[in-house]
Protein backbone atom coordinates (compact mmCIF):
# COMPACT_ATOMS: atom_id res chain seq x y z
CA UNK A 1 17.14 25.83 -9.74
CA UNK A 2 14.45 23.53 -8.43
CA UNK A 3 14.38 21.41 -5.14
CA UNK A 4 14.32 17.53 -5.80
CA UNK A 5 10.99 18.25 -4.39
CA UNK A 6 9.56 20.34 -6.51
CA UNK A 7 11.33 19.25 -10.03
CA UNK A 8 9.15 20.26 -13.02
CA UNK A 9 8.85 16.64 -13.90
CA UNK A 10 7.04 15.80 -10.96
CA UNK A 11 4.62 18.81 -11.24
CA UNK A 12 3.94 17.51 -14.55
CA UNK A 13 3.82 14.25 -13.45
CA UNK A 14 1.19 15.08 -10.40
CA UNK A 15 -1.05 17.51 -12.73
CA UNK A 16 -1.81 14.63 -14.58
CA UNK A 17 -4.05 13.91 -11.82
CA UNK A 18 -5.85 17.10 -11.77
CA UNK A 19 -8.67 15.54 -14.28
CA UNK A 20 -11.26 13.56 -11.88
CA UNK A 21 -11.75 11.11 -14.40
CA UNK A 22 -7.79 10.15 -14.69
CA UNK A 23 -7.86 10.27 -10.40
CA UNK A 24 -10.39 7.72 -10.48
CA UNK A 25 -8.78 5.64 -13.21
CA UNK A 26 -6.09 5.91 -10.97
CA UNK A 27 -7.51 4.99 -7.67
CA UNK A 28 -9.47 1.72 -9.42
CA UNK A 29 -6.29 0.68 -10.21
CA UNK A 30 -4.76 1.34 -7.00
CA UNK A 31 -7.44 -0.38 -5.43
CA UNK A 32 -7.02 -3.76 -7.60
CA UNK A 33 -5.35 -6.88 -6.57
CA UNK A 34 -4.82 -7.58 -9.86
CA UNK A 35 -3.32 -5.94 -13.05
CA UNK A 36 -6.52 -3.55 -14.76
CA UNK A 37 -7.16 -3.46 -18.91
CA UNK A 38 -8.81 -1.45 -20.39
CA UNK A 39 -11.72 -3.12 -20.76
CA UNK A 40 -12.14 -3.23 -16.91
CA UNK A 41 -11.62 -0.13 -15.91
CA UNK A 42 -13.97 1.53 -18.99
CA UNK A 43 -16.70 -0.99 -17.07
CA UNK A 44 -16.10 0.09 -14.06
CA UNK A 45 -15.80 3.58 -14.63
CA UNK A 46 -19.10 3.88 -17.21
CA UNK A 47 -17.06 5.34 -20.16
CA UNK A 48 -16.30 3.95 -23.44
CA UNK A 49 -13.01 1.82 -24.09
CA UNK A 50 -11.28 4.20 -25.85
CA UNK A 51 -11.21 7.08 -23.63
CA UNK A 52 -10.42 4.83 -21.01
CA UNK A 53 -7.42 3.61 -22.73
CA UNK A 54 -6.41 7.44 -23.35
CA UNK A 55 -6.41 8.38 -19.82
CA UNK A 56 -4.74 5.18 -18.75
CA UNK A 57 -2.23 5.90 -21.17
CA UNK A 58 -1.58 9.55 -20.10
CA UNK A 59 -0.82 8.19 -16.35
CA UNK A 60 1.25 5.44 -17.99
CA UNK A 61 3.31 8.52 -19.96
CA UNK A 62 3.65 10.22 -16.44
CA UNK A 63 4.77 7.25 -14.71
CA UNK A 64 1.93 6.85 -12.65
CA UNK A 65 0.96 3.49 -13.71
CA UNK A 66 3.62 0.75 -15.48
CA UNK A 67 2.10 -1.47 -18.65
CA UNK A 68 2.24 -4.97 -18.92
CA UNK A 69 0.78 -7.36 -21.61
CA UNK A 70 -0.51 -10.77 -21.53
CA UNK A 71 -2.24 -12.71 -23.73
CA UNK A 72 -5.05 -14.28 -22.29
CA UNK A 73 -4.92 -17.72 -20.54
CA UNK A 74 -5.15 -20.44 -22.36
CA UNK A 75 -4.00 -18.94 -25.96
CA UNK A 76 -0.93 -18.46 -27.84
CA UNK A 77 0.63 -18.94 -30.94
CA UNK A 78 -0.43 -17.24 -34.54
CA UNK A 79 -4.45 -16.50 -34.48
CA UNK A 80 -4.13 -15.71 -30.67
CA UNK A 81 -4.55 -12.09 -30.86
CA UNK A 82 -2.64 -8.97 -29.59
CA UNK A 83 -1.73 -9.34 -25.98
CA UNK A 84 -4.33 -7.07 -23.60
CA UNK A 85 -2.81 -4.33 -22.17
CA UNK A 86 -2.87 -3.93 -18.51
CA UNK A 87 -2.28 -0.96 -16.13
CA UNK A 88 -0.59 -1.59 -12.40
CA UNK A 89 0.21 0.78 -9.96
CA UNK A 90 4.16 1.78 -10.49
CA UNK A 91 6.83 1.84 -8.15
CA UNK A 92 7.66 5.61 -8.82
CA UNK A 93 6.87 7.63 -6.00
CA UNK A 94 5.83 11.65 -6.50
CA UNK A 95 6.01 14.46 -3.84
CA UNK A 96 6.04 17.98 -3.77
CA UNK A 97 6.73 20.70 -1.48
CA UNK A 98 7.01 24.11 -1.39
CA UNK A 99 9.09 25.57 -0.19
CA UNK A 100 11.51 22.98 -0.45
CA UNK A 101 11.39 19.93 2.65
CA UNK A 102 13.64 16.83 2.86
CA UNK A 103 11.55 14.05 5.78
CA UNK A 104 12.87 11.49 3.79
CA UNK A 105 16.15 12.61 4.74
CA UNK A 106 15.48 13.50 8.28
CA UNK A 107 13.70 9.71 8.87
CA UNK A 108 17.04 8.53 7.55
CA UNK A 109 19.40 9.97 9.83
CA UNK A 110 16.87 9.11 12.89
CA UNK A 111 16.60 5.55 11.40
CA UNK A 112 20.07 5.36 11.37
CA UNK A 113 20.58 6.47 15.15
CA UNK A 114 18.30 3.51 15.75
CA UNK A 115 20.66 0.91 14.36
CA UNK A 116 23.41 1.86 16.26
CA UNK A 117 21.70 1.99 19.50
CA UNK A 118 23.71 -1.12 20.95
CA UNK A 119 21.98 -0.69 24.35
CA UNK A 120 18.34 -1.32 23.03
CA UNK A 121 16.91 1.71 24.97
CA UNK A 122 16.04 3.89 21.73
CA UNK A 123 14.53 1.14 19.80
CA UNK A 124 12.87 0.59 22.71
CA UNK A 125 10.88 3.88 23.10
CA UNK A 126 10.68 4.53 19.66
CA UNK A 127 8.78 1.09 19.12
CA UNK A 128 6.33 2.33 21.83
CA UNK A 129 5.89 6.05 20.03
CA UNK A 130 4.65 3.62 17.02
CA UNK A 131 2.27 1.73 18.99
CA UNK A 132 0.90 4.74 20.27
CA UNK A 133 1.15 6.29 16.91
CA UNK A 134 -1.09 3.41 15.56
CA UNK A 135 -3.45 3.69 18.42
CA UNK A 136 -3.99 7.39 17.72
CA UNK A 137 -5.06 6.54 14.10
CA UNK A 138 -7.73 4.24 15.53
CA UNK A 139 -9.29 6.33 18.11
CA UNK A 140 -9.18 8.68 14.85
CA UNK A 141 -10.99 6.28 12.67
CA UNK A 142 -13.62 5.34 15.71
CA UNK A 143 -12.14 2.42 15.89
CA UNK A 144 -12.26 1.05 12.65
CA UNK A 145 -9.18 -0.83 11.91
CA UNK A 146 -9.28 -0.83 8.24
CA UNK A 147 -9.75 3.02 8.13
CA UNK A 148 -7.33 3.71 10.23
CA UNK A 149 -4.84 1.46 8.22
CA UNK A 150 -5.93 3.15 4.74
CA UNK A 151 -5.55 6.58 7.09
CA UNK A 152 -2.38 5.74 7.58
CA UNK A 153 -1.44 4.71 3.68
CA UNK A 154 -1.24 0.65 4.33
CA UNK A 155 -3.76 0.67 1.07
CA UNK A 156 -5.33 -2.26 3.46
CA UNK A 157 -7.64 -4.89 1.87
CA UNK A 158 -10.00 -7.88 3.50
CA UNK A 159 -8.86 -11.45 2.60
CA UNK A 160 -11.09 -14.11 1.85
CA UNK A 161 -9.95 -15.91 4.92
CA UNK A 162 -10.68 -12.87 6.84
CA UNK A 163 -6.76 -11.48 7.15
CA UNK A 164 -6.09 -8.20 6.03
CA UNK A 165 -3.33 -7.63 3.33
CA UNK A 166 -1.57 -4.42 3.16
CA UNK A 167 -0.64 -3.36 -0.48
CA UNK A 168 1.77 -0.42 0.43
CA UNK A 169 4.16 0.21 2.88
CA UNK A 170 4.17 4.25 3.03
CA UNK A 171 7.33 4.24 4.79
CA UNK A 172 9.14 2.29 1.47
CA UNK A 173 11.34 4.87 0.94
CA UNK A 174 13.30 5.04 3.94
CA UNK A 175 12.78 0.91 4.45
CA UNK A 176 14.48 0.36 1.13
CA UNK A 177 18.23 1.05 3.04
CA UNK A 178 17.03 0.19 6.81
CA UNK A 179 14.67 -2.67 6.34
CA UNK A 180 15.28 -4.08 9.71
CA UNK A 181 14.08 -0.84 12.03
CA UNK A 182 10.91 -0.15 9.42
CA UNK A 183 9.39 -3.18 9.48
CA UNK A 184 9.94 -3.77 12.99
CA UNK A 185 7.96 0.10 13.35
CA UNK A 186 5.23 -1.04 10.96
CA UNK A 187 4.79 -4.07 13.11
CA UNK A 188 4.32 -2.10 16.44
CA UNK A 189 2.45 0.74 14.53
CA UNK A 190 -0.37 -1.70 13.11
CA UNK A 191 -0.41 -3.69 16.77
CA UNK A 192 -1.39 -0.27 18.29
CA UNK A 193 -4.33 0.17 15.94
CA UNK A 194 -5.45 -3.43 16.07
CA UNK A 195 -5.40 -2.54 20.23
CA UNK A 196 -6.99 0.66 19.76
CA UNK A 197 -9.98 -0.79 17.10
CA UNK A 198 -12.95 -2.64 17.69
CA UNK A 199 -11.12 -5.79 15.77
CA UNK A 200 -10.17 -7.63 19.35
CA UNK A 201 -9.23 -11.08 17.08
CA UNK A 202 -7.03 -9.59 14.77
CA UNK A 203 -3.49 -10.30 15.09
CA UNK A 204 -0.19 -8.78 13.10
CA UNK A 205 2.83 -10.61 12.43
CA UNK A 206 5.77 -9.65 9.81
CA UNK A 207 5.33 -12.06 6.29
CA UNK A 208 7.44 -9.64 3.72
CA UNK A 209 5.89 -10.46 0.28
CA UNK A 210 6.79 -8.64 -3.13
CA UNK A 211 4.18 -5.49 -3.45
CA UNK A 212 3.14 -5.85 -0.05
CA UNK A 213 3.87 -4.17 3.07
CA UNK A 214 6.14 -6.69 5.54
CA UNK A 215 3.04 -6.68 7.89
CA UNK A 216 0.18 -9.00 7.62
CA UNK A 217 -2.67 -9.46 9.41
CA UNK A 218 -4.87 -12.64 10.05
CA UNK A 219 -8.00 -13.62 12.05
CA UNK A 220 -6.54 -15.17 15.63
CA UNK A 221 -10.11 -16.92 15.81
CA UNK A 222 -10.92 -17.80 12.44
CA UNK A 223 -7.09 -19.24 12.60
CA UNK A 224 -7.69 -21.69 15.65
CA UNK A 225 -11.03 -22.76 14.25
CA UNK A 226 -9.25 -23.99 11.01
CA UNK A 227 -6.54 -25.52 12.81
CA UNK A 228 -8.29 -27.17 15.66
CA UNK A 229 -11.69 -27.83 13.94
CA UNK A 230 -12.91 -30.41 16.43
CA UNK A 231 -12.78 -28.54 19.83
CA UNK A 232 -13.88 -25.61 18.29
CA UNK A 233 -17.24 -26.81 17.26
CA UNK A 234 -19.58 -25.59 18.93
CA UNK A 235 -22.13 -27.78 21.33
């Protein structure tokens, strides 16, 4: 009998990823704002299209990435062409351990004591442990905030506007059923690395947006310059 950690379909599963080649598919797909075909990721990985659709398909058969298809814009109808198949990151998440350990069910009873802490007091401390949870991962990362944010499993990537976006939440599991207490954690964890990092203008506020984490983070000065352009011209 196997632990839910350590089922034979997720050891299958995670030795797809033994093959470099298929772990950088992977992680140029991970690393994409958009949806990746084929044709992309054979470009950006130097091989030909074909293996590159074999490897994307073996993660796809794993459940490491989902498949979409979409024609491209602008053309439908007969004489179109097949729809381009595209490769996203999927919602299926794999762990192992051995021997067998449950966190996931450990943060949920903790989470849980949270909620019904009418007083306030163990919120209270346990949003501090977060901030100085996030702080730690900066002084970590020297003080690079968006190290210590991909350190940390945000997946964290620079906006043109100069915000950060944060394309995971690695607490999902557990915020699925106790939404509230996570996000309100991720906030305070992400404020103690912004306080901790050499990024004194950032600023984190909760925005929950599908594929996201609930955090994101924005330029305070970049912000006020926009909306008060004429006192904030220099001269």
């Amino acid at each position: 009998m196997f632990s839910r950690s350590a089922h034979p379909a997720t050891m299958s599963a995670l030795s797809t990823l033994d093959d470099p080649l298929r772990r950088r598919l992977y992680q140029l797909v991970a690393d994409s704002d958009e949806p990746v075909s084929r044709e992309d990721a054979a470009a950006a990985t130097g091989i030909g299209r074909t293996l590159a659709a074999y490897h994307l398909d073996k993660l796809a058969d794993a459940e490491l990435l989902a498949v979409t298809y979409q024609r491209p814009d602008g053309r439908s109808g007969p004489g179109a062409g097949r729809p381009a198949k595209l490769y996203s990151l999927a919602e299926r998440e794999l762990a192992i351990s051995v021997p067998p350990r449950d966190y996931q069910l450990l943060a949920g009873i903790l989470v849980t004591s949270i909620e019904q802490d009418t007083g306030g007091a163990v919120r209270a401390t346990v949003e501090q442990a977060a901030r100085d949870a996030g702080m730690r991962a900066a002084h970590d990362a020297g003080g690079d905030l968006i190290d210590a944010l991909r350190g940390c499993g945000y997946l964290p990537r620079t906006d043109p506007d100069g915000g950060i976006s944060l394309r995971n939440c690695p607490f999902h599991a557990v915020a699925r059923d106790h939404l509230d207490v996570v996000c309100g954690l991720n906030l305070e964890l992400i404020r103690g690395a912004i306080a901790a990092s050499s990024s004194s203008t950032a600023q984190a506020e909760l925005n929950p947006r599908p594929g996201h984490c609930c955090v994101q983070l924005h330029d305070a000065d970049r912000q006020h310059r926009v909306s008060d352009p004429v006192n904030s011209t220099p001269g």
